[in-house]
C-alpha atoms as a PDB file:
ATOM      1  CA  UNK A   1     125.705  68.585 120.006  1.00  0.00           C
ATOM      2  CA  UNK A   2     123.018  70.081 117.469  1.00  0.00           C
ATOM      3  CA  UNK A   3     122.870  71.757 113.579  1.00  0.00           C
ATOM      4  CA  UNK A   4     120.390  73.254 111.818  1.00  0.00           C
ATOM      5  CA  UNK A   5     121.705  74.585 108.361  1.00  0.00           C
ATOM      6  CA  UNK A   6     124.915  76.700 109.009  1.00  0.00           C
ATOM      7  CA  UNK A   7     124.231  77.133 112.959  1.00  0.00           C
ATOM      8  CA  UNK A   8     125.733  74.527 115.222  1.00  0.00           C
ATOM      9  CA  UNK A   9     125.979  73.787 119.101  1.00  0.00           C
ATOM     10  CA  UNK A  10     129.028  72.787 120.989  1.00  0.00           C
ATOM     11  CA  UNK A  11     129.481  71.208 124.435  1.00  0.00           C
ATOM     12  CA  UNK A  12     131.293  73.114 126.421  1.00  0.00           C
ATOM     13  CA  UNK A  13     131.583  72.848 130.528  1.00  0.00           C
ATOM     14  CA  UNK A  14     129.406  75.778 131.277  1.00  0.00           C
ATOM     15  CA  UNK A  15     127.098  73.637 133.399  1.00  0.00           C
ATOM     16  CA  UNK A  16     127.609  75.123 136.635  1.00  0.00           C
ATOM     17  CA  UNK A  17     124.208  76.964 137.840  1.00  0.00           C
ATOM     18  CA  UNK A  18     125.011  79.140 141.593  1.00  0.00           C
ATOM     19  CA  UNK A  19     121.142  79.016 142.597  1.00  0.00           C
ATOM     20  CA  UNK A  20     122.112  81.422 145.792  1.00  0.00           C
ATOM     21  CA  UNK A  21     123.203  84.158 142.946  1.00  0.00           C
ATOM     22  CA  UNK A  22     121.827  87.513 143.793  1.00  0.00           C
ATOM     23  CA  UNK A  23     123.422  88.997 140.446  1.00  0.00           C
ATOM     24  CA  UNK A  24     122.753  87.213 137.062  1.00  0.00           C
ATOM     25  CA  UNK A  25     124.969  88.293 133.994  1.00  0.00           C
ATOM     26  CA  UNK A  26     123.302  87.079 130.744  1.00  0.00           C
ATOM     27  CA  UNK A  27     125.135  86.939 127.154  1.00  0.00           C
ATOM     28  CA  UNK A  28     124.305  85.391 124.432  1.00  0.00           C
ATOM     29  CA  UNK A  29     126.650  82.623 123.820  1.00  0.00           C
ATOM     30  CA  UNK A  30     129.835  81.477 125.060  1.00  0.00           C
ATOM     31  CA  UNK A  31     132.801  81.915 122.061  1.00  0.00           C
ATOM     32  CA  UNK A  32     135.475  79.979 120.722  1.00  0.00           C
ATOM     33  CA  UNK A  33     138.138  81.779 123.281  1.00  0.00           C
ATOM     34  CA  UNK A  34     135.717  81.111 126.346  1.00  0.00           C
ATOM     35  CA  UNK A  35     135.105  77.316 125.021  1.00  0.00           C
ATOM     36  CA  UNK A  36     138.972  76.487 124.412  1.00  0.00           C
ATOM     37  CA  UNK A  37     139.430  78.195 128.430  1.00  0.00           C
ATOM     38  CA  UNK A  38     136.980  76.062 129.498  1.00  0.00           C
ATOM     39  CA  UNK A  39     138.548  72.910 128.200  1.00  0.00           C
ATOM     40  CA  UNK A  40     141.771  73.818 129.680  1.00  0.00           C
ATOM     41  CA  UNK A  41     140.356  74.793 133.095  1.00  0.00           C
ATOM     42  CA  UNK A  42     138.718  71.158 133.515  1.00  0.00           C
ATOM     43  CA  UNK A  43     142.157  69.859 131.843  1.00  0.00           C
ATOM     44  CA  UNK A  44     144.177  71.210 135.027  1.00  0.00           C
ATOM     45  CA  UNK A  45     141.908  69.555 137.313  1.00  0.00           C
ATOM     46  CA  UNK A  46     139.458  72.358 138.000  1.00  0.00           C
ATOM     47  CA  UNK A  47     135.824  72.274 138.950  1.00  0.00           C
ATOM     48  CA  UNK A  48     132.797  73.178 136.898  1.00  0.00           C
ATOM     49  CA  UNK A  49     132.165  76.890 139.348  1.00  0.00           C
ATOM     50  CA  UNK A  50     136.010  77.276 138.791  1.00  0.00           C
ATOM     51  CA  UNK A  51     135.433  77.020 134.695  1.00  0.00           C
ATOM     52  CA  UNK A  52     132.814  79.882 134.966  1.00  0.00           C
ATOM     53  CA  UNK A  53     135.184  81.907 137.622  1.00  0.00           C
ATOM     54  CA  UNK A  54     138.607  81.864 134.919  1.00  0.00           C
ATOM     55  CA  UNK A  55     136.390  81.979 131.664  1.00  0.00           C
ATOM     56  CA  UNK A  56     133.816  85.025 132.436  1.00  0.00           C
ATOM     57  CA  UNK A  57     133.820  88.155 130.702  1.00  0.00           C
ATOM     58  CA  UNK A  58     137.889  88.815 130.273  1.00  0.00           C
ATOM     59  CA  UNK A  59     139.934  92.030 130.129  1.00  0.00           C
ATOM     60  CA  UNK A  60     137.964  95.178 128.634  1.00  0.00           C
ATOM     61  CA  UNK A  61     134.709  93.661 128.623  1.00  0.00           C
ATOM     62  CA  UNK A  62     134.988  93.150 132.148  1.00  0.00           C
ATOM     63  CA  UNK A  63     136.479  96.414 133.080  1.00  0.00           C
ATOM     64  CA  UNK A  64     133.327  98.302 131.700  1.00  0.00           C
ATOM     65  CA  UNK A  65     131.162  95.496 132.786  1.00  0.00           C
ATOM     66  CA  UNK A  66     132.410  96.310 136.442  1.00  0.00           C
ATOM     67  CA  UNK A  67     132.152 100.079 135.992  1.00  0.00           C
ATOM     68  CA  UNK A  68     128.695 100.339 135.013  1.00  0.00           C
ATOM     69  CA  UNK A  69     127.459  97.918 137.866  1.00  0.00           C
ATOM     70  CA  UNK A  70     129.361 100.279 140.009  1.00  0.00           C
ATOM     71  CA  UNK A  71     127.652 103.412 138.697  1.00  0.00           C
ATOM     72  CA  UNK A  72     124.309 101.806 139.167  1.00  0.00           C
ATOM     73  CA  UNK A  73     125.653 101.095 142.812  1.00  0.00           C
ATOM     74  CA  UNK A  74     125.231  96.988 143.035  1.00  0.00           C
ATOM     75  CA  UNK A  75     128.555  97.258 145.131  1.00  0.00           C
ATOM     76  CA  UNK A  76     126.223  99.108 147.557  1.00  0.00           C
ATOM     77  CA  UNK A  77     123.377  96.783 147.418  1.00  0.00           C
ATOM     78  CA  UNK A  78     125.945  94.098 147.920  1.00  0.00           C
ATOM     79  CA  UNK A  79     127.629  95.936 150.584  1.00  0.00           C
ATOM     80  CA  UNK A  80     131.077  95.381 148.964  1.00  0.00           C
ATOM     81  CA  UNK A  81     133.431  97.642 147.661  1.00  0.00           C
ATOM     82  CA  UNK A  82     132.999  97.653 144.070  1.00  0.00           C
ATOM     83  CA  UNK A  83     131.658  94.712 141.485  1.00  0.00           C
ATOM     84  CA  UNK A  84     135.462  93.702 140.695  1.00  0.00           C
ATOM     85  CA  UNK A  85     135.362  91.145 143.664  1.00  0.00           C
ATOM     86  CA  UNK A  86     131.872  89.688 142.363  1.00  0.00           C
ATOM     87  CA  UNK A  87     134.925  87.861 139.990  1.00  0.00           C
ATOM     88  CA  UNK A  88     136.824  86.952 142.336  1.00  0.00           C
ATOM     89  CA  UNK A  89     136.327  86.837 146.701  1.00  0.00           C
ATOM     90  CA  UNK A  90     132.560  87.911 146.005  1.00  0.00           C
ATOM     91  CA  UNK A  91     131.817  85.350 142.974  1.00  0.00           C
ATOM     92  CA  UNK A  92     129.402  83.605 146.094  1.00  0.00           C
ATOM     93  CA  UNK A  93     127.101  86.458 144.663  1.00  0.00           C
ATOM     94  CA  UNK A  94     127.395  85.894 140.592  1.00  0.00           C
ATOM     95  CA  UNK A  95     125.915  83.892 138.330  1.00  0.00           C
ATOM     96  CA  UNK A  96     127.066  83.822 134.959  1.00  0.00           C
ATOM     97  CA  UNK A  97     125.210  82.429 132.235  1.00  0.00           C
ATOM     98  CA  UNK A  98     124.027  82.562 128.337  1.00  0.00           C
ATOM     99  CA  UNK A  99     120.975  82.614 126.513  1.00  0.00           C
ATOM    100  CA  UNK A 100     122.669  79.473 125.283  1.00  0.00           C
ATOM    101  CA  UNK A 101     124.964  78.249 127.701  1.00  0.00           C
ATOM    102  CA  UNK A 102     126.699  76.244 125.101  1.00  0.00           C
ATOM    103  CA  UNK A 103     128.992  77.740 122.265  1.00  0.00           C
ATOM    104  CA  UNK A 104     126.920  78.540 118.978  1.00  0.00           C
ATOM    105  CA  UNK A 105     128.949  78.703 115.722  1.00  0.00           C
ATOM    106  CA  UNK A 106     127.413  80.325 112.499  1.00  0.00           C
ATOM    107  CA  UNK A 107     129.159  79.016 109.431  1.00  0.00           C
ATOM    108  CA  UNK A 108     132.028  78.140 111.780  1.00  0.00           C
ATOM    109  CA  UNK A 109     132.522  81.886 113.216  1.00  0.00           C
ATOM    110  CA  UNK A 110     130.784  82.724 116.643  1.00  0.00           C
ATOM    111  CA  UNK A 111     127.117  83.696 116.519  1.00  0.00           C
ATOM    112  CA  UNK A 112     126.277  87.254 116.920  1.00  0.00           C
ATOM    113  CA  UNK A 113     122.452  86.296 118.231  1.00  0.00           C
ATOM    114  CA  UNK A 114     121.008  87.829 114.941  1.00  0.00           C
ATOM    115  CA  UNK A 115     117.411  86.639 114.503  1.00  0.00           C
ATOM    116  CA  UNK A 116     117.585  84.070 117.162  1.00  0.00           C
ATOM    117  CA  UNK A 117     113.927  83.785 118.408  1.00  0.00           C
ATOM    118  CA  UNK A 118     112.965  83.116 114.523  1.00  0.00           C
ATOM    119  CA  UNK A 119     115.794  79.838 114.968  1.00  0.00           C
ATOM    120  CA  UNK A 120     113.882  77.086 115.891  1.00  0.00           C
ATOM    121  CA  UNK A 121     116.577  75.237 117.082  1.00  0.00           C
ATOM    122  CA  UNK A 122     117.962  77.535 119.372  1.00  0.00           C
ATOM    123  CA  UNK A 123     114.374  79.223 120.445  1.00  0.00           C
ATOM    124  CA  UNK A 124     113.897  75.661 121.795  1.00  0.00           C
ATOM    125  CA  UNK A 125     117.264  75.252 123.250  1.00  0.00           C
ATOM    126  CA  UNK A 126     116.595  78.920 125.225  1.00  0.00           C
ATOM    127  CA  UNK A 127     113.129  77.426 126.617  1.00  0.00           C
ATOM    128  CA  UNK A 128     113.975  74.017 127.233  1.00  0.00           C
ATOM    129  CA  UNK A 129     117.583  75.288 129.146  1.00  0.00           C
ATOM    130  CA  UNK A 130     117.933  78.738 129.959  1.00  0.00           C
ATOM    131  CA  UNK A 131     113.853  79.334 130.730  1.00  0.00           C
ATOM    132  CA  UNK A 132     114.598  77.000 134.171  1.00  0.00           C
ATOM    133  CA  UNK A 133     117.771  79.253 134.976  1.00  0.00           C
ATOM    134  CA  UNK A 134     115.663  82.202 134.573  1.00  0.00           C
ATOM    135  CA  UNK A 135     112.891  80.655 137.099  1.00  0.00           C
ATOM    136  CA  UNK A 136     115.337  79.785 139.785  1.00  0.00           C
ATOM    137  CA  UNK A 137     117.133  82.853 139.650  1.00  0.00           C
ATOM    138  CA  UNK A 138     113.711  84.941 139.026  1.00  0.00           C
ATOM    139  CA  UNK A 139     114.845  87.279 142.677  1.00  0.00           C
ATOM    140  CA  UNK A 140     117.964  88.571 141.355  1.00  0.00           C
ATOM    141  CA  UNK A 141     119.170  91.598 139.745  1.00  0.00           C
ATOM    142  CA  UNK A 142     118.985  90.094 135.985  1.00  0.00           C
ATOM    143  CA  UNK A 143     121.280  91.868 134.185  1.00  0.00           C
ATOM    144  CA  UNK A 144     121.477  91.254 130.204  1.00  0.00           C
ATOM    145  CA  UNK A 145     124.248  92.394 127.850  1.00  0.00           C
ATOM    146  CA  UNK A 146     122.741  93.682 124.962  1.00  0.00           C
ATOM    147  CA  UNK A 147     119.444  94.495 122.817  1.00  0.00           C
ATOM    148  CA  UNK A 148     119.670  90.179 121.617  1.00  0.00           C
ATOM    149  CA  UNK A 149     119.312  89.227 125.374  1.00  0.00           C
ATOM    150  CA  UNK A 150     117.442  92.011 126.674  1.00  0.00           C
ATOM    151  CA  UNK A 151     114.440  91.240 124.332  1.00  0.00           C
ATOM    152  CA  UNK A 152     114.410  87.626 124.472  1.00  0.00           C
ATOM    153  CA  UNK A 153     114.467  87.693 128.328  1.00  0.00           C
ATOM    154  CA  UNK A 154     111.457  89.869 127.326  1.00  0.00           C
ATOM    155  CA  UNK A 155     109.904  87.642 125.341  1.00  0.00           C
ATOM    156  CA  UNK A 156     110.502  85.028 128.112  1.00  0.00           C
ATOM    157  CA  UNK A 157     109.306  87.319 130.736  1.00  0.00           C
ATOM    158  CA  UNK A 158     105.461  87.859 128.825  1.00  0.00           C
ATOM    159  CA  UNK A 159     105.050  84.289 127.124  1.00  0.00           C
ATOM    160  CA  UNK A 160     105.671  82.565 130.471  1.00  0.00           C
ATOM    161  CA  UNK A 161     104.446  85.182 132.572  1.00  0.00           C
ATOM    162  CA  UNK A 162     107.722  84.904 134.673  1.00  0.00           C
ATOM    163  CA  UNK A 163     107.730  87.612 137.906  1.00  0.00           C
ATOM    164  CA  UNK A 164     111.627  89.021 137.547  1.00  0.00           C
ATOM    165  CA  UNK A 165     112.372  91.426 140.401  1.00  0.00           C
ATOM    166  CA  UNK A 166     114.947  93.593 138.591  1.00  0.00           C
ATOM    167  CA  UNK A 167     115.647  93.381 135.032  1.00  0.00           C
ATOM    168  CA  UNK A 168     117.743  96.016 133.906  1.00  0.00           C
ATOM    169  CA  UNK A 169     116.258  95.800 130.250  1.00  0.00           C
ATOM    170  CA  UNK A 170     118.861  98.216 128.683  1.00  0.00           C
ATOM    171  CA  UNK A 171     121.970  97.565 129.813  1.00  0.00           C
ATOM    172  CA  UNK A 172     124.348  97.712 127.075  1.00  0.00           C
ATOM    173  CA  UNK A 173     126.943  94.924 125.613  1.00  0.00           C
ATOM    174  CA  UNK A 174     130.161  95.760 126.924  1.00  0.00           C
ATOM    175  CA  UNK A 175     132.228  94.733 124.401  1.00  0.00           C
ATOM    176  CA  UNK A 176     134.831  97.009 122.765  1.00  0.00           C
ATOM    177  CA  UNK A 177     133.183  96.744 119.320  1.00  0.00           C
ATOM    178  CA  UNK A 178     129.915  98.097 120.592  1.00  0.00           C
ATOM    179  CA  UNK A 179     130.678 101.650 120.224  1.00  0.00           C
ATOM    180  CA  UNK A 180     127.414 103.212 121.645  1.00  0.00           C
ATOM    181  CA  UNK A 181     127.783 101.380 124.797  1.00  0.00           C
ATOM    182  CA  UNK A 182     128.161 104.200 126.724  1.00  0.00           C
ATOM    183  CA  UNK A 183     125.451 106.495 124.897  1.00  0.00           C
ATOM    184  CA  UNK A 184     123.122 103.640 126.031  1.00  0.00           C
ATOM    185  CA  UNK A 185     124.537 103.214 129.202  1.00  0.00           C
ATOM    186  CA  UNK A 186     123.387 106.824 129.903  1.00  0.00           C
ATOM    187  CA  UNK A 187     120.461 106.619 128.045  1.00  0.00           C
ATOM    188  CA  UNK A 188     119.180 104.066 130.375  1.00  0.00           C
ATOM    189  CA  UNK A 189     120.528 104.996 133.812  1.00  0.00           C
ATOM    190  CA  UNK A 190     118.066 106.618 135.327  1.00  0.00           C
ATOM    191  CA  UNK A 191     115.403 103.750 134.585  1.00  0.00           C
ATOM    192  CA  UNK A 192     117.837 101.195 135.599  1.00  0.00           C
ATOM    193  CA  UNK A 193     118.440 102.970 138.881  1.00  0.00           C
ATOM    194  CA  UNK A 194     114.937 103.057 139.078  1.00  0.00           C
ATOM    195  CA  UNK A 195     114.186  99.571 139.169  1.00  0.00           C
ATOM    196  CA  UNK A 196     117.011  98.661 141.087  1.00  0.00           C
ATOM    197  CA  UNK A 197     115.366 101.069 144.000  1.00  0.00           C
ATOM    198  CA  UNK A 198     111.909  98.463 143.851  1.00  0.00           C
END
């Protein structure tokens, strides 16, 4: 789709926006395992909500994904029994997305998100795609995984002087490889609680 030195953009079916979402999970880029999925979801005759559904956050990422969301009590504010179902009977309530909704490949490996507001390319990607996603969702509980997305949704939020109800700015990358996940987690807690109380 696009290149700019050793960073490149792929298509990928990740197209599917639920505009009714009252939870928005924000990574930074879909990766080579969630982009081959995808491909294979549309193969067997799936639709673009059902690509999101089967290719979201997989197996341990998901599992602490759901447990923190339950700690901060979004079952509750959902009235439903825990965040597991937002995956599955409950996904009427998630929205799934990506700074870049596409898959980014550095050097042919998946992008970590280092520097990426000082790569043009992608800085204009984020504002011409995921700024609009960010409007039309602006009343949910945003919820970003990781310092990369937390503080470019920042930067979003005070360059276009966007009005996001809940933010959780803080809420840690759930991924097995970041190891302080939990030391953040509880590190921002309370504040997260906080806002989600507004």
């Amino acid at each position: 789709m696009n290149k700019d030195g050793n960073i490149e953009i792929y298509y990928a079916p990740f197209d599917y926006i639920n505009s009714k979402a009252k939870i928005v999970i924000v990574g930074i880029t879909p990766g080579l395992q969630q982009m081959t999925q995808s491909f294979q979801v549309i193969k067997d005759g799936k639709s673009l909500k059902e690509v999101k559904d089967l290719s979201s956050f997989k197996g341990s990422m998901r599992t602490t994904l759901i447990k923190y969301m339950d700690e901060l009590k979004i079952n509750k504010i959902l009235k439903i029994k825990s965040c597991e179902s937002l995956f599955n009977l409950d996904s009427k309530y998630l929205h799934t997305t990506s700074l870049v909704k596409y898959p980014i490949f550095d050097k042919g490996k998946n992008y970590s998100g280092a520097n990426i507001l000082k790569k043009k390319m992608l800085l204009e990607f984020i504002e011409k795609n995921f700024l609009k996603e960010l409007r039309m969702l602006q009343n949910s509980i945003i919820i970003p995984l990781g310092n990369t997305v937390s503080s470019t949704i920042d930067y979003l939020n005070t360059k276009h002087q966007l009005k996001l109800r809940c933010f959780l700015k803080g809420f840690p990358h759930p991924s097995g490889l970041n190891v302080r996940k939990n030391i953040q987690f509880k590190d921002n807690k309370k504040e997260m609680l906080r806002l989600l109380k507004k």
